[in-house]
Protein backbone atom coordinates (compact mmCIF):
# COMPACT_ATOMS: atom_id res chain seq x y z
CA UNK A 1 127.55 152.04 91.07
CA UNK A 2 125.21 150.26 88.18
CA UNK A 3 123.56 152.26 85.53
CA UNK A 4 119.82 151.12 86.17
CA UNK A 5 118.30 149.08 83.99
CA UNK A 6 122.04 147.47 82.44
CA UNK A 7 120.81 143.77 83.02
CA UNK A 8 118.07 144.31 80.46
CA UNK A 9 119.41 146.90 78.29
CA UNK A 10 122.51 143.90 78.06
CA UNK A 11 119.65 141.14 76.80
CA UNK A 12 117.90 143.61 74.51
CA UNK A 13 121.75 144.61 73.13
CA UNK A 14 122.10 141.34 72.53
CA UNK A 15 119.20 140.52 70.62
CA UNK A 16 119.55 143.75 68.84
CA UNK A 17 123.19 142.72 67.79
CA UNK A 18 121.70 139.28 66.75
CA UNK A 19 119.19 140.96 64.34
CA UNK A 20 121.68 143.75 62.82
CA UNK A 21 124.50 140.78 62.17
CA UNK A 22 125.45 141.80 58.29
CA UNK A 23 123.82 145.19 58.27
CA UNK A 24 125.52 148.54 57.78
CA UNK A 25 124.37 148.93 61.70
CA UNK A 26 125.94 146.28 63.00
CA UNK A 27 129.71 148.34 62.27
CA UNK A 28 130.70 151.90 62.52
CA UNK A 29 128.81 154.11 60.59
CA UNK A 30 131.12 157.24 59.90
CA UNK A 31 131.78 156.34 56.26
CA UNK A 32 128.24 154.51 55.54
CA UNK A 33 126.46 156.58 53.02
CA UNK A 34 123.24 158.31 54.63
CA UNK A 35 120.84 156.02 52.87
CA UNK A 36 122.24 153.00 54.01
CA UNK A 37 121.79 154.32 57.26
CA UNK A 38 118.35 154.98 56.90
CA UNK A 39 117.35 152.12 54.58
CA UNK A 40 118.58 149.48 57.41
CA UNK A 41 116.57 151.37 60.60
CA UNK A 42 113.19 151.27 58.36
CA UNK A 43 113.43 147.69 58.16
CA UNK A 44 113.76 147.89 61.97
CA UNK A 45 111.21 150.12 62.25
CA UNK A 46 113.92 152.68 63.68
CA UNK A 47 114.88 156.01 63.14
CA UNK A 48 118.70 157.58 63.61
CA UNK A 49 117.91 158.95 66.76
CA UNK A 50 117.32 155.52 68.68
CA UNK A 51 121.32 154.56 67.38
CA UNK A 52 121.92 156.67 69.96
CA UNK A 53 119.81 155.52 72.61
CA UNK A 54 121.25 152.93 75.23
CA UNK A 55 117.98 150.38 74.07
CA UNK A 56 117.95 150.73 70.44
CA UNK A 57 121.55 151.13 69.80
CA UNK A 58 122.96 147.41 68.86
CA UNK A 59 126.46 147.96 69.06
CA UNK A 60 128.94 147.75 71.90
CA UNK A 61 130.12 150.91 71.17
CA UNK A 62 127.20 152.59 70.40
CA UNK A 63 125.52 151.65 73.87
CA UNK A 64 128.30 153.01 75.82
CA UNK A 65 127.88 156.45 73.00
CA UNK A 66 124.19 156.58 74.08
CA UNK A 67 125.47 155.93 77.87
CA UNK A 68 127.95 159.03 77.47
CA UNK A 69 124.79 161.00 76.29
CA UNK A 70 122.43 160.04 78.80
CA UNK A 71 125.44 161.15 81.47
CA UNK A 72 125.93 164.36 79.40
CA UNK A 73 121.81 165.38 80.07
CA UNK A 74 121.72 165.33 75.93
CA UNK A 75 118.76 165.69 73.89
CA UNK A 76 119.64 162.99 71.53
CA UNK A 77 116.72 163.74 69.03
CA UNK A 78 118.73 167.32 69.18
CA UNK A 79 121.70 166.05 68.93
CA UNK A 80 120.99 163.89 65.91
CA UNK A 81 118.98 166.82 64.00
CA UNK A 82 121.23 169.04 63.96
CA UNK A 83 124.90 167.25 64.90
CA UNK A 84 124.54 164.20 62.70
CA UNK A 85 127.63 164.27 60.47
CA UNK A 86 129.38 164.84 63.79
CA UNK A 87 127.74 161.97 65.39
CA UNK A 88 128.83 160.11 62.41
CA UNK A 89 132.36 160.50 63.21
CA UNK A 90 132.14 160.33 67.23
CA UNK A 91 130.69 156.60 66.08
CA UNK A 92 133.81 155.59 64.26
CA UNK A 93 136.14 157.04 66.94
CA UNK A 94 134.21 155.21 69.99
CA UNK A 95 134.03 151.62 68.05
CA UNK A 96 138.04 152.24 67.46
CA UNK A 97 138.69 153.51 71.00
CA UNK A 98 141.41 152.30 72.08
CA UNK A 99 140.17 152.53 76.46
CA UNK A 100 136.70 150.98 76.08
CA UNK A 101 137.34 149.12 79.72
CA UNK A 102 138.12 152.45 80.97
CA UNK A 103 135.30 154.24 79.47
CA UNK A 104 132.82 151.32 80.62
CA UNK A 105 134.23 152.11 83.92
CA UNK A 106 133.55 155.91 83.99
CA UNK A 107 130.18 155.02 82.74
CA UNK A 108 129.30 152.38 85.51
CA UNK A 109 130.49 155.35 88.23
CA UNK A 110 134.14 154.12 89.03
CA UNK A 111 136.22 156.90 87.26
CA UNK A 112 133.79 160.13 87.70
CA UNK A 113 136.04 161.87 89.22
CA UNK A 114 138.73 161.31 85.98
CA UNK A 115 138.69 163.60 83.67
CA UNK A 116 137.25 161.93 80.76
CA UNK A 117 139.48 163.94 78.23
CA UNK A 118 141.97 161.84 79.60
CA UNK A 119 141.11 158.93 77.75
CA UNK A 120 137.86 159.57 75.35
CA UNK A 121 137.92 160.71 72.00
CA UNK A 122 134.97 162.29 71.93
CA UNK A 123 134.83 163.78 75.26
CA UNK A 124 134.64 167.38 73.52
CA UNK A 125 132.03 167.02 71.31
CA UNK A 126 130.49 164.99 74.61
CA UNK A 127 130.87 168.78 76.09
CA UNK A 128 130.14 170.96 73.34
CA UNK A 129 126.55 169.41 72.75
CA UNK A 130 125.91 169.35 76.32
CA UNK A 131 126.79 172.89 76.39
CA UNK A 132 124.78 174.09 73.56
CA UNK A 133 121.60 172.33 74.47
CA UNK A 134 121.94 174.08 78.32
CA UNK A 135 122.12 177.36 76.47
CA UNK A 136 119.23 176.71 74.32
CA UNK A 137 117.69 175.69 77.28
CA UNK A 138 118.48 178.89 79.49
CA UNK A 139 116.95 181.66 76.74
């Protein structure tokens, strides 16, 4: 089963990629200093939550992090306002993930049913902020 929408989100990944080429976007952000971060999305006219959206996020990795969150029902704008340094780190651990066929797979709907601790990194934190946001959402 296809994610809806992956023939464009795959052009407008690819022209994102094509613009970020040299920036501090275009690679793992875990050990980019904060205003870096934020100096490179204002020239895009971006913010830090849309690195974690499957259209604005530019890198391979990152679109299959903003897949995972879109699969997880999380509030990304919540996620980045209060989870950022965490976010941070989940970035460097997905770009060096060593199963990104498998996770691709589990993302397109052929590995559901796998237990996605099994093979992703940051299949907890995945968890956790799904979990917190459902409680926020139940009180």
């Amino acid at each position: 089963m296809n994610w809806p929408g992956i023939p464009a989100l795959t052009r407008l990944g690819a022209t994102l990629r094509q613009a970020l080429r040299g920036s501090v976007l275009s690679r793992p952000i875990g050990r980019v200093p904060d205003s870096e971060i934020d100096r490179a999305l204002r020239n895009l006219g971006q913010t830090r939550v849309d690195l974690f959206t499957p259209a604005g996020a530019g890198a391979k990795h990152r679109i299959r992090m903003a897949r995972m969150m879109v699969a997880h029902r999380i509030d990304v704008r919540r996620a980045v306002s209060s989870y950022w340094p965490w976010l941070k780190a989940a970035d460097n651990y997905c770009r060096y993930c060593p199963s990104p066929a498998r996770c691709q797979r589990w993302l397109d709907g052929d590995l559901r049913r796998a237990a996605l601790e099994a093979f992703c990194p940051n299949a907890r934190l995945f968890s956790e902020l799904a979990a917190g946001q459902r409680e926020c959402r139940a009180t």
